[in-house]
Protein backbone atom coordinates (compact mmCIF):
# COMPACT_ATOMS: atom_id res chain seq x y z
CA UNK A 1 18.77 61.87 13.71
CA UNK A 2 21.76 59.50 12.15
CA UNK A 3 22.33 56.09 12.46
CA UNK A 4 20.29 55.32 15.56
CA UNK A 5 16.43 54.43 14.99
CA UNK A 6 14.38 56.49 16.80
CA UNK A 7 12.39 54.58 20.48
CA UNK A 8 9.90 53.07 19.53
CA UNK A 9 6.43 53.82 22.04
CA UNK A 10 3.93 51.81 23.53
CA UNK A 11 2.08 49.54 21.84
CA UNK A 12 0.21 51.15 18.97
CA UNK A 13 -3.49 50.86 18.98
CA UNK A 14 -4.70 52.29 22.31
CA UNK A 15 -6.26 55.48 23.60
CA UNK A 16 -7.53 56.40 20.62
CA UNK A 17 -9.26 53.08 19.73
CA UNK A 18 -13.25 53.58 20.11
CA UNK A 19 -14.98 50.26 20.61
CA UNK A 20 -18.33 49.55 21.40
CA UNK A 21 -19.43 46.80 23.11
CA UNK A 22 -23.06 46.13 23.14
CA UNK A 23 -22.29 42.84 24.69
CA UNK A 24 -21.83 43.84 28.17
CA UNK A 25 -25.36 45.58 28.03
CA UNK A 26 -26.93 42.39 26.70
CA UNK A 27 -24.92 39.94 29.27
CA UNK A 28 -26.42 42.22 32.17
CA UNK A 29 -29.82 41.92 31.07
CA UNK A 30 -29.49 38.30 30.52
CA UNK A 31 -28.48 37.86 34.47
CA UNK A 32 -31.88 39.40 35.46
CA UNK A 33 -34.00 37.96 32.66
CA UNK A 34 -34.78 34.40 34.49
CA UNK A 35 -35.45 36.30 37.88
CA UNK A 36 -37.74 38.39 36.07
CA UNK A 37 -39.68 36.15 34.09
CA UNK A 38 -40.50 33.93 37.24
CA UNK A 39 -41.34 37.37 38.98
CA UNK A 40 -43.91 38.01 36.27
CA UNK A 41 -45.33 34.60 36.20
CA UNK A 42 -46.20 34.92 39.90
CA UNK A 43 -48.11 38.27 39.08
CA UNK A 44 -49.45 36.63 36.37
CA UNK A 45 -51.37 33.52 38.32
CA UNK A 46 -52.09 36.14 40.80
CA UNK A 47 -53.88 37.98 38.66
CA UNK A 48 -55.59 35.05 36.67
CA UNK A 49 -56.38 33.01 39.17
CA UNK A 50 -55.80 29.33 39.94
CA UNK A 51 -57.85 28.49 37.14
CA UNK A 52 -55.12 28.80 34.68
CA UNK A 53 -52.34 26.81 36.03
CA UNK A 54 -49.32 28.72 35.55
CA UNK A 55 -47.32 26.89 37.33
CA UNK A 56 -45.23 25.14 34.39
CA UNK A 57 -43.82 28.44 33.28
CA UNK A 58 -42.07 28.98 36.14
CA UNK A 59 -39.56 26.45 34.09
CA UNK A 60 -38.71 29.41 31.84
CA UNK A 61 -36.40 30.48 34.50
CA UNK A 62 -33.56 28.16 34.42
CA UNK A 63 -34.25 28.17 30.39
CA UNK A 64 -32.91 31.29 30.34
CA UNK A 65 -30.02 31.02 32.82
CA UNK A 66 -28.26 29.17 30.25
CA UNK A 67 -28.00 32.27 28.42
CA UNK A 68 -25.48 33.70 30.85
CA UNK A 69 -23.11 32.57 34.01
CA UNK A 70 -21.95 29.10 35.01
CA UNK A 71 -24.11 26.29 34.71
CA UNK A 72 -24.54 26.35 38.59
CA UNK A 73 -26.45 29.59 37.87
CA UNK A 74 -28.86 27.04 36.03
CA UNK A 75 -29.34 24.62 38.65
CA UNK A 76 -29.30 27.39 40.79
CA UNK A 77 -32.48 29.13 39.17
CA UNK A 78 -34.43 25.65 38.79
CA UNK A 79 -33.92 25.52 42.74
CA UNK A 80 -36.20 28.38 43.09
CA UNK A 81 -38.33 27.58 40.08
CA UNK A 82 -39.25 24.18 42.08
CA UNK A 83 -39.56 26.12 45.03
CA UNK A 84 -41.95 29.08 43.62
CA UNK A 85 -43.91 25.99 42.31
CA UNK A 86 -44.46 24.60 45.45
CA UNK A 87 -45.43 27.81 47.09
CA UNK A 88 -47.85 28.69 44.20
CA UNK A 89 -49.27 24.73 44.16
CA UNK A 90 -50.01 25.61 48.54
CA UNK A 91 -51.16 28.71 48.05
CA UNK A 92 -53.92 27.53 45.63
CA UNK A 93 -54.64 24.50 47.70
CA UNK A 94 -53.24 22.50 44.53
CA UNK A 95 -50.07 20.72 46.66
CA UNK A 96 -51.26 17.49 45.53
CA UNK A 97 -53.21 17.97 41.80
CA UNK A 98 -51.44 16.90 38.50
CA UNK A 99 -51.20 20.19 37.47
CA UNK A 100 -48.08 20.67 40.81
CA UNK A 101 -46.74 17.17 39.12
CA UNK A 102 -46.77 18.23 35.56
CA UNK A 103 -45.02 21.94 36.73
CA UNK A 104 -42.45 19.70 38.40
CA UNK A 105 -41.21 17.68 35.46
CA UNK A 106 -41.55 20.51 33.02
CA UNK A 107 -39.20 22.22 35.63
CA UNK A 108 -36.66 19.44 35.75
CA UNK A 109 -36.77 18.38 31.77
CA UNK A 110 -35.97 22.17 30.87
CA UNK A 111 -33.33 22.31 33.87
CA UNK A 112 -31.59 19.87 32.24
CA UNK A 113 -32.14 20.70 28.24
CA UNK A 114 -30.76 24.21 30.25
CA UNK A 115 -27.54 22.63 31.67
CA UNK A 116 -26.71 20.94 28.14
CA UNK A 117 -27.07 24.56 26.56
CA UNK A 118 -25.24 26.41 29.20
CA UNK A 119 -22.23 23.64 28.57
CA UNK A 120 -22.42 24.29 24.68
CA UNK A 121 -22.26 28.39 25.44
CA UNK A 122 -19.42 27.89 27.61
CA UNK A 123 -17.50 25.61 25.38
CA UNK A 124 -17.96 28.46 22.52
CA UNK A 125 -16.95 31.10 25.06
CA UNK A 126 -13.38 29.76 25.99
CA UNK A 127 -13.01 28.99 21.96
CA UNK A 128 -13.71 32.93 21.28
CA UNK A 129 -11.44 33.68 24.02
CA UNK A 130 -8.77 31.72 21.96
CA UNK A 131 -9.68 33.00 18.99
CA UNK A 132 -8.82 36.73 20.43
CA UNK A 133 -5.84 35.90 21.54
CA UNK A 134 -4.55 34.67 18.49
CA UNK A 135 -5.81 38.03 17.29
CA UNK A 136 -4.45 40.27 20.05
CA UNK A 137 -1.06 38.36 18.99
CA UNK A 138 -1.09 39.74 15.15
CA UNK A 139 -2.28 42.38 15.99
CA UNK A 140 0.78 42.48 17.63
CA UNK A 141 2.83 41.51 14.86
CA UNK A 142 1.42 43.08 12.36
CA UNK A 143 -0.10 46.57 13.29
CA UNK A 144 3.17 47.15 15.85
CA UNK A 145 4.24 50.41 18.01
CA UNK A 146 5.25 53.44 15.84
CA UNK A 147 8.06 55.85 17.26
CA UNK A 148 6.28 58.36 19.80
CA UNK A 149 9.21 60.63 18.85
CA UNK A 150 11.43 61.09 15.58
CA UNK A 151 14.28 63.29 14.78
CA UNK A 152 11.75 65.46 13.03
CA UNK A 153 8.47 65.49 14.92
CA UNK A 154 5.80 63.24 16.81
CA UNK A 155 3.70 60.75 16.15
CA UNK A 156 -0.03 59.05 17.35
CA UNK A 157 -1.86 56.07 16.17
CA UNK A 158 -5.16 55.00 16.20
CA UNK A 159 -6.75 51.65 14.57
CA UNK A 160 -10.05 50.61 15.34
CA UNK A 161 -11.89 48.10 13.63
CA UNK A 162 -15.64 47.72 12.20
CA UNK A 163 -16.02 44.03 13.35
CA UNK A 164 -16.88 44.02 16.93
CA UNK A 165 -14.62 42.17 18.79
CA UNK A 166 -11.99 42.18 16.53
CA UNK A 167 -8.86 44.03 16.60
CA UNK A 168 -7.11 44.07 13.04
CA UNK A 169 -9.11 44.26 9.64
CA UNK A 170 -7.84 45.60 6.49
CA UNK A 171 -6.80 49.07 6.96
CA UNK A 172 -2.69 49.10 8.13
CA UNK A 173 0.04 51.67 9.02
CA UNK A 174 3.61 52.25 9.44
CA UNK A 175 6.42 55.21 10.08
CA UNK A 176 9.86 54.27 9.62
CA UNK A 177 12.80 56.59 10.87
CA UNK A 178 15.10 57.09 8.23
CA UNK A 179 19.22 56.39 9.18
CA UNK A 180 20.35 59.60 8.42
CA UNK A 181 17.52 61.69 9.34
CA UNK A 182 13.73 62.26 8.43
CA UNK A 183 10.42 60.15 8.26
CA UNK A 184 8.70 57.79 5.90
CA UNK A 185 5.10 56.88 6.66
CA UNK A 186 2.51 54.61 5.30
CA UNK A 187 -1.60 54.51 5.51
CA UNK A 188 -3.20 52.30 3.55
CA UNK A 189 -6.48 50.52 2.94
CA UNK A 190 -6.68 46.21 1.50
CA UNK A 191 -9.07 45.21 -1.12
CA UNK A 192 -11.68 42.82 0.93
CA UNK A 193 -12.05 41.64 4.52
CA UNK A 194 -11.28 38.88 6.74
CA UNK A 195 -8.49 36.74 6.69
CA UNK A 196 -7.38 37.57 2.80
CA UNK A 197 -7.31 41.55 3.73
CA UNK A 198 -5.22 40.12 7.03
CA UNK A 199 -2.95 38.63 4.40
CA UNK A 200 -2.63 41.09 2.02
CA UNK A 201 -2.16 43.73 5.26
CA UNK A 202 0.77 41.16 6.01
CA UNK A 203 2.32 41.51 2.57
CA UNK A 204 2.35 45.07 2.15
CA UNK A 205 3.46 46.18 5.62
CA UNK A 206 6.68 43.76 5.22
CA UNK A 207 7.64 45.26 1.58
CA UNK A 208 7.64 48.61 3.41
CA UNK A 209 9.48 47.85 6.37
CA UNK A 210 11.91 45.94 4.57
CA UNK A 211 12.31 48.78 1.93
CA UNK A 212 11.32 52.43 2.84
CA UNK A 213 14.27 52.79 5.71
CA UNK A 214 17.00 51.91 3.03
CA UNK A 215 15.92 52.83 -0.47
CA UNK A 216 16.55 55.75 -2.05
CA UNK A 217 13.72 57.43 -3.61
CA UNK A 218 9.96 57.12 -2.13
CA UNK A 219 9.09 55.66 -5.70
CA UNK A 220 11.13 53.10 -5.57
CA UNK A 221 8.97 51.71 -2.35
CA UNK A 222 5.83 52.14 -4.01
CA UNK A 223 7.42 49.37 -6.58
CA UNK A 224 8.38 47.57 -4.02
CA UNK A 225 5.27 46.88 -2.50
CA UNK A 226 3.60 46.32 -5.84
CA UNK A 227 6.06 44.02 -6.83
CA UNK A 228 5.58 41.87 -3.37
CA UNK A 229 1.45 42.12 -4.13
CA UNK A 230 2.07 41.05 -7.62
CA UNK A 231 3.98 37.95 -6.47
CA UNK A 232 2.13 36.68 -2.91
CA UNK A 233 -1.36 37.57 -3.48
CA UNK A 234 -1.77 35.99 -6.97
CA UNK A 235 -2.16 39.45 -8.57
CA UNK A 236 -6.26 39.61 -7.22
CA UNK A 237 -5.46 42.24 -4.89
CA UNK A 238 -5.21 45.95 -4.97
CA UNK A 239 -4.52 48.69 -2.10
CA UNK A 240 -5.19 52.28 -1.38
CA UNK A 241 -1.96 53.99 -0.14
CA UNK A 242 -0.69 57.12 1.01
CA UNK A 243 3.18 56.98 1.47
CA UNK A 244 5.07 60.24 2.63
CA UNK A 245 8.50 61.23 3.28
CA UNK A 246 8.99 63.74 5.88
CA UNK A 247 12.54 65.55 5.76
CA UNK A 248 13.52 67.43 8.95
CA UNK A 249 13.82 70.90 7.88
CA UNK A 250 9.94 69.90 7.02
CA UNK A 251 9.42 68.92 3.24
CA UNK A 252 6.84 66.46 2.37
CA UNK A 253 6.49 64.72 -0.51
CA UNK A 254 3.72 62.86 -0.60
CA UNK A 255 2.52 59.92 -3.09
CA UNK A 256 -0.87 58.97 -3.13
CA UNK A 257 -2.17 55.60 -5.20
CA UNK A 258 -6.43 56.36 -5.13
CA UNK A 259 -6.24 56.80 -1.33
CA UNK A 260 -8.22 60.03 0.72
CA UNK A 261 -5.76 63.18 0.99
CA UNK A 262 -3.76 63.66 4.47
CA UNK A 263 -5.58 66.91 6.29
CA UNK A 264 -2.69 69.05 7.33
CA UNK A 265 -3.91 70.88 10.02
CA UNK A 266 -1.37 74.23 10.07
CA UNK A 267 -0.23 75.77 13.50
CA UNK A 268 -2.56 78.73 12.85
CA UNK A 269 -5.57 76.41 12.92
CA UNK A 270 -5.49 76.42 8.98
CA UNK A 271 -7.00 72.74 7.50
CA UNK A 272 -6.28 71.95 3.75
CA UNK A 273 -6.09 68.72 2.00
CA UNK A 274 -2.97 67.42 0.88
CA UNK A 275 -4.46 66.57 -2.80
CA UNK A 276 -2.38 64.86 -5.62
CA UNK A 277 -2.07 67.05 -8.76
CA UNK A 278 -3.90 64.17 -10.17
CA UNK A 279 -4.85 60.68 -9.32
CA UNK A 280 -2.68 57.99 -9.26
CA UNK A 281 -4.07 54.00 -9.39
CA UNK A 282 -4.09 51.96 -6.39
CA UNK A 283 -1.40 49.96 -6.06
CA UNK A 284 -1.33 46.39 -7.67
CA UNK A 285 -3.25 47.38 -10.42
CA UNK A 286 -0.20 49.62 -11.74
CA UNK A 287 0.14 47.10 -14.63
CA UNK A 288 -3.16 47.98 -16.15
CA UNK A 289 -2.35 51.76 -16.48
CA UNK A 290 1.01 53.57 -17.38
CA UNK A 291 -0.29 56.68 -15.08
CA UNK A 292 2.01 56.68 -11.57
CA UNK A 293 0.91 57.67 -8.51
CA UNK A 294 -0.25 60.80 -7.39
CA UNK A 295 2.29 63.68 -6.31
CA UNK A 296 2.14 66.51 -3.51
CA UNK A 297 4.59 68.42 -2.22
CA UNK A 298 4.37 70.08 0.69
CA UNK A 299 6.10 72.17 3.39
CA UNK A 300 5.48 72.20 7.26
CA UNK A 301 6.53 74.86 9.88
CA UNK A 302 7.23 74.15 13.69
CA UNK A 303 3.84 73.16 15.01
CA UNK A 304 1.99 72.12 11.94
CA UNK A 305 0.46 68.92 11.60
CA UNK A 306 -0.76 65.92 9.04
CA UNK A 307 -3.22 63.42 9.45
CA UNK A 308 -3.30 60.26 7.63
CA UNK A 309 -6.18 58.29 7.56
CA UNK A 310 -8.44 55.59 5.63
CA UNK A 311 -11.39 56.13 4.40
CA UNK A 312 -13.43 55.23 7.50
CA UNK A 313 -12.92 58.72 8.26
CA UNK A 314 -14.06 60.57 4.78
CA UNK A 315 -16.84 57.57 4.69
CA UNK A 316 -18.53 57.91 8.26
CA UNK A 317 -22.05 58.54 7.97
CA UNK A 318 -24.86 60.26 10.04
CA UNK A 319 -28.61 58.42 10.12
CA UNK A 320 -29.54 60.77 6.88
CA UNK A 321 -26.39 59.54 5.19
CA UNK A 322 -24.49 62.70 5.07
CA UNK A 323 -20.84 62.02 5.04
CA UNK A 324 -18.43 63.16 8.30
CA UNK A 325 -17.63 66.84 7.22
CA UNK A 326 -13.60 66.39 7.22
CA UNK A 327 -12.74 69.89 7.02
CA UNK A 328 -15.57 71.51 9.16
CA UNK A 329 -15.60 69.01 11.95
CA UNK A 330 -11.77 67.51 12.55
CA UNK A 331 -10.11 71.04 12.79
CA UNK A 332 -10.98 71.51 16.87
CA UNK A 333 -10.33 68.06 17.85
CA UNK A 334 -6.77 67.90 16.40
CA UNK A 335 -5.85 71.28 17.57
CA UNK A 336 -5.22 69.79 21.13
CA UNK A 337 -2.37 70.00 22.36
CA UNK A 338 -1.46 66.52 22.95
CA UNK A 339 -1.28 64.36 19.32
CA UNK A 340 -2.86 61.43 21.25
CA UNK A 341 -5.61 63.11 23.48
CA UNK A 342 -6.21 65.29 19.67
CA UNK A 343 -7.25 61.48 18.25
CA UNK A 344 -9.12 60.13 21.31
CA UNK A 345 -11.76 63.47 20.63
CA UNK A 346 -11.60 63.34 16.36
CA UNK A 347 -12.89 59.14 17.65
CA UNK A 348 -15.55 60.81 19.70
CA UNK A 349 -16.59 63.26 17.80
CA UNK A 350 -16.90 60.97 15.03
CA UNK A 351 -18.79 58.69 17.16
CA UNK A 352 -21.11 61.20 18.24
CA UNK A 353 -21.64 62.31 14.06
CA UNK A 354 -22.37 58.72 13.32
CA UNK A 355 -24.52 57.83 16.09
CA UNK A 356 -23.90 54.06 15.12
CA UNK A 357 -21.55 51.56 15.30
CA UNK A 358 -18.93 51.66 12.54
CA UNK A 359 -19.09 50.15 9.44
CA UNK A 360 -15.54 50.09 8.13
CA UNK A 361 -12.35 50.00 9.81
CA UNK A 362 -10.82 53.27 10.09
CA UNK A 363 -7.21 54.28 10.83
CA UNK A 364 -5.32 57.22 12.06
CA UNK A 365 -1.61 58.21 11.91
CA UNK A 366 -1.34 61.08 12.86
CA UNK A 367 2.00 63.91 12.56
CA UNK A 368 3.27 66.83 14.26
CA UNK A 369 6.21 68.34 13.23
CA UNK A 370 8.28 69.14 15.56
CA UNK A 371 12.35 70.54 16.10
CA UNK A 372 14.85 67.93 16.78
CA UNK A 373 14.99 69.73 20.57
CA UNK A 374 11.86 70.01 20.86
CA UNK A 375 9.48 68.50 23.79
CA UNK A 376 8.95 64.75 23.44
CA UNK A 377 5.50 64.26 23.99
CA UNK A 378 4.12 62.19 27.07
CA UNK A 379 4.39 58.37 26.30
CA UNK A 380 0.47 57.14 26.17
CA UNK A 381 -0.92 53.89 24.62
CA UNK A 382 -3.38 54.24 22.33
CA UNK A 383 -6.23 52.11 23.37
CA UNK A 384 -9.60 53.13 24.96
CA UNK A 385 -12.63 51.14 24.73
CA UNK A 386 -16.08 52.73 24.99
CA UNK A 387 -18.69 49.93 26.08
């Protein structure tokens, strides 16, 4: 393809993006919780007897609306705490003791202690709503759409990060259509978490974009991007990196600075590891070492495809701590037929290996060579999340 950049696709993390969201489970519980526990204190006095004078507890049922809903929900609750109280106090013949008196206040005081709490929650909530869209917007700005189709082949994405509820962490990728045909691709990995890796994830995805679509040789790029670490991150940071160059008669050349192989999965069904003939540093520590990065060459045929990841892939564990089997496991999810739908079921099947919520950030790129006249594969976002 010359001259003319490829269309870009939707918007890049999406249907393959496995999430899970405990929180919804918890926030359902916590609707029922104050109905409950008043439920139970009436079996409770039923059981004991008037004797005990379990009345007062019935306040633990607008205590614990504040945990979820409005703060009418509170008020709400404490309606039918008072009322349960005065059912309980007649039943027992106790309408007018001090015990009905002392229920009544202990109902009111934590009704209100309740309605403070409630206000606090709800304050925090619209905050963390905020706070996500701030994220949701670099997300957008940093971890953008890749091309769904290239002059050479197609391509899927998939991000997904370890921190519940947040959507960009420190692993990063990028494919840039060359101007006179071909592919150049990055996966890579920051040093750290939180807002430094966000910074450093900034850094290195702007040397790339800025460089790999106009420089001539794939080295070159690598320098590029250590250069702009060197100079806006203090030196303190390194990255793992996997940066290929994808020709369209389907020549790879691959450099690889301490990141996990690619998996090429072949059209035959055929997995290998693209593997450097020897390690190469990460990048940003080039300085202390005159070794370069590592080199692979490789060549694909019409149907063939590559995988690059991070190593929350290689580094997902089971409960005995056994690591995801790359090679034996990944083979039959990626040899579906669409590249997107292949990531969606290497995320589940990952998921199901795991049995746990994931403890790095993990992303996917993932490459299917392709003819220039070939199909163009269905346009599909790439972001399903699994409460």
């Amino acid at each position: 393809m010359s001259g003319r950049r490829a269309p870009r696709g939707p918007r890049a993390p999406g249907r393959g993006d496995v999430v899970r969201n405990p929180g919804a489970a918890v926030v359902g519980l916590n609707r029922w919780l104050p109905w409950a526990a008043m439920g139970a204190v009436i079996v409770a006095d039923r059981v004991t007897g008037e004797d005990y004078g379990l009345m007062p507890v019935f306040a633990v049922g607008p205590a614990l609306a504040a945990a979820a809903g409005p703060r009418r929900r509170v008020v709400h609750v404490a309606v039918v705490a008072l009322v349960l109280c005065a059912a309980t106090a007649t039943f027992n013949g106790r309408i007018d003791s001090i015990r009905f008196s002392v229920a009544v206040v202990c109902v009111v005081v934590l009704t209100v202690a309740a309605w403070f709490v409630a206000s606090a929650r709800l304050r925090a909530e619209d905050e963390l709503t905020s706070v996500r869209a701030v994220a949701d917007a670099v997300q957008q700005v940093l971890l953008g759409a890749v091309p769904a189709r290239t002059s050479n082949g197609a391509l899927a994405v998939s991000y997904v990060s370890a921190i519940e509820s947040a959507h960009i962490g420190g692993d990063l990728y990028e494919a840039m259509p060359l101007p006179a045909g071909g592919l150049r691709i990055i996966v890579a990995d920051v040093q750290g978490k939180g807002l430094p890796a966000v910074r450093t994830t900034s850094v290195v995805l702007a040397a790339f974009r800025e460089s790999a679509p106009y420089v001539g040789a794939l080295d070159e790029v690598g320098r590029r991007i250590e250069r702009s670490l060197n100079w806006r991150t203090d030196g303190d940071r390194f990255v793992t990196a996997v940066l290929a160059e994808i020709a369209d008669d389907g020549s790879v050349d691959i450099l690889n600075y301490g990141h996990p192989a690619p998996l090429v999965r072949r059209s035959n069904g055929l997995l290998e590891l693209a593997e450097p003939g020897s390690p190469g540093p990460p990048l940003g520590l080039g300085a202390l070492t005159d070794a370069g990065p590592g080199r692979r060459r490789i060549t694909l045929d019409v149907g063939d495809r590559v995988l690059f990841h991070t190593d929350g892939l290689t580094e997902a564990r089971d409960p005995s701590g056994t690591f995801y089997p790359v090679l034996e496991r990944a083979g039959e999810p990626l040899s579906d037929p669409d590249a997107q739908r292949a990531l969606d079921r290497l995320r589940e099947d990952v998921a199901r290996f795991t049995e746990g919520p994931l403890d790095d950030d993990s992303a996917f790129l993932l490459f299917q060579y392709l003819p220039a006249d070939g199909p163009v594969p269905p346009a599909r976002s790439g972001s399903t999340r699994v409460s």
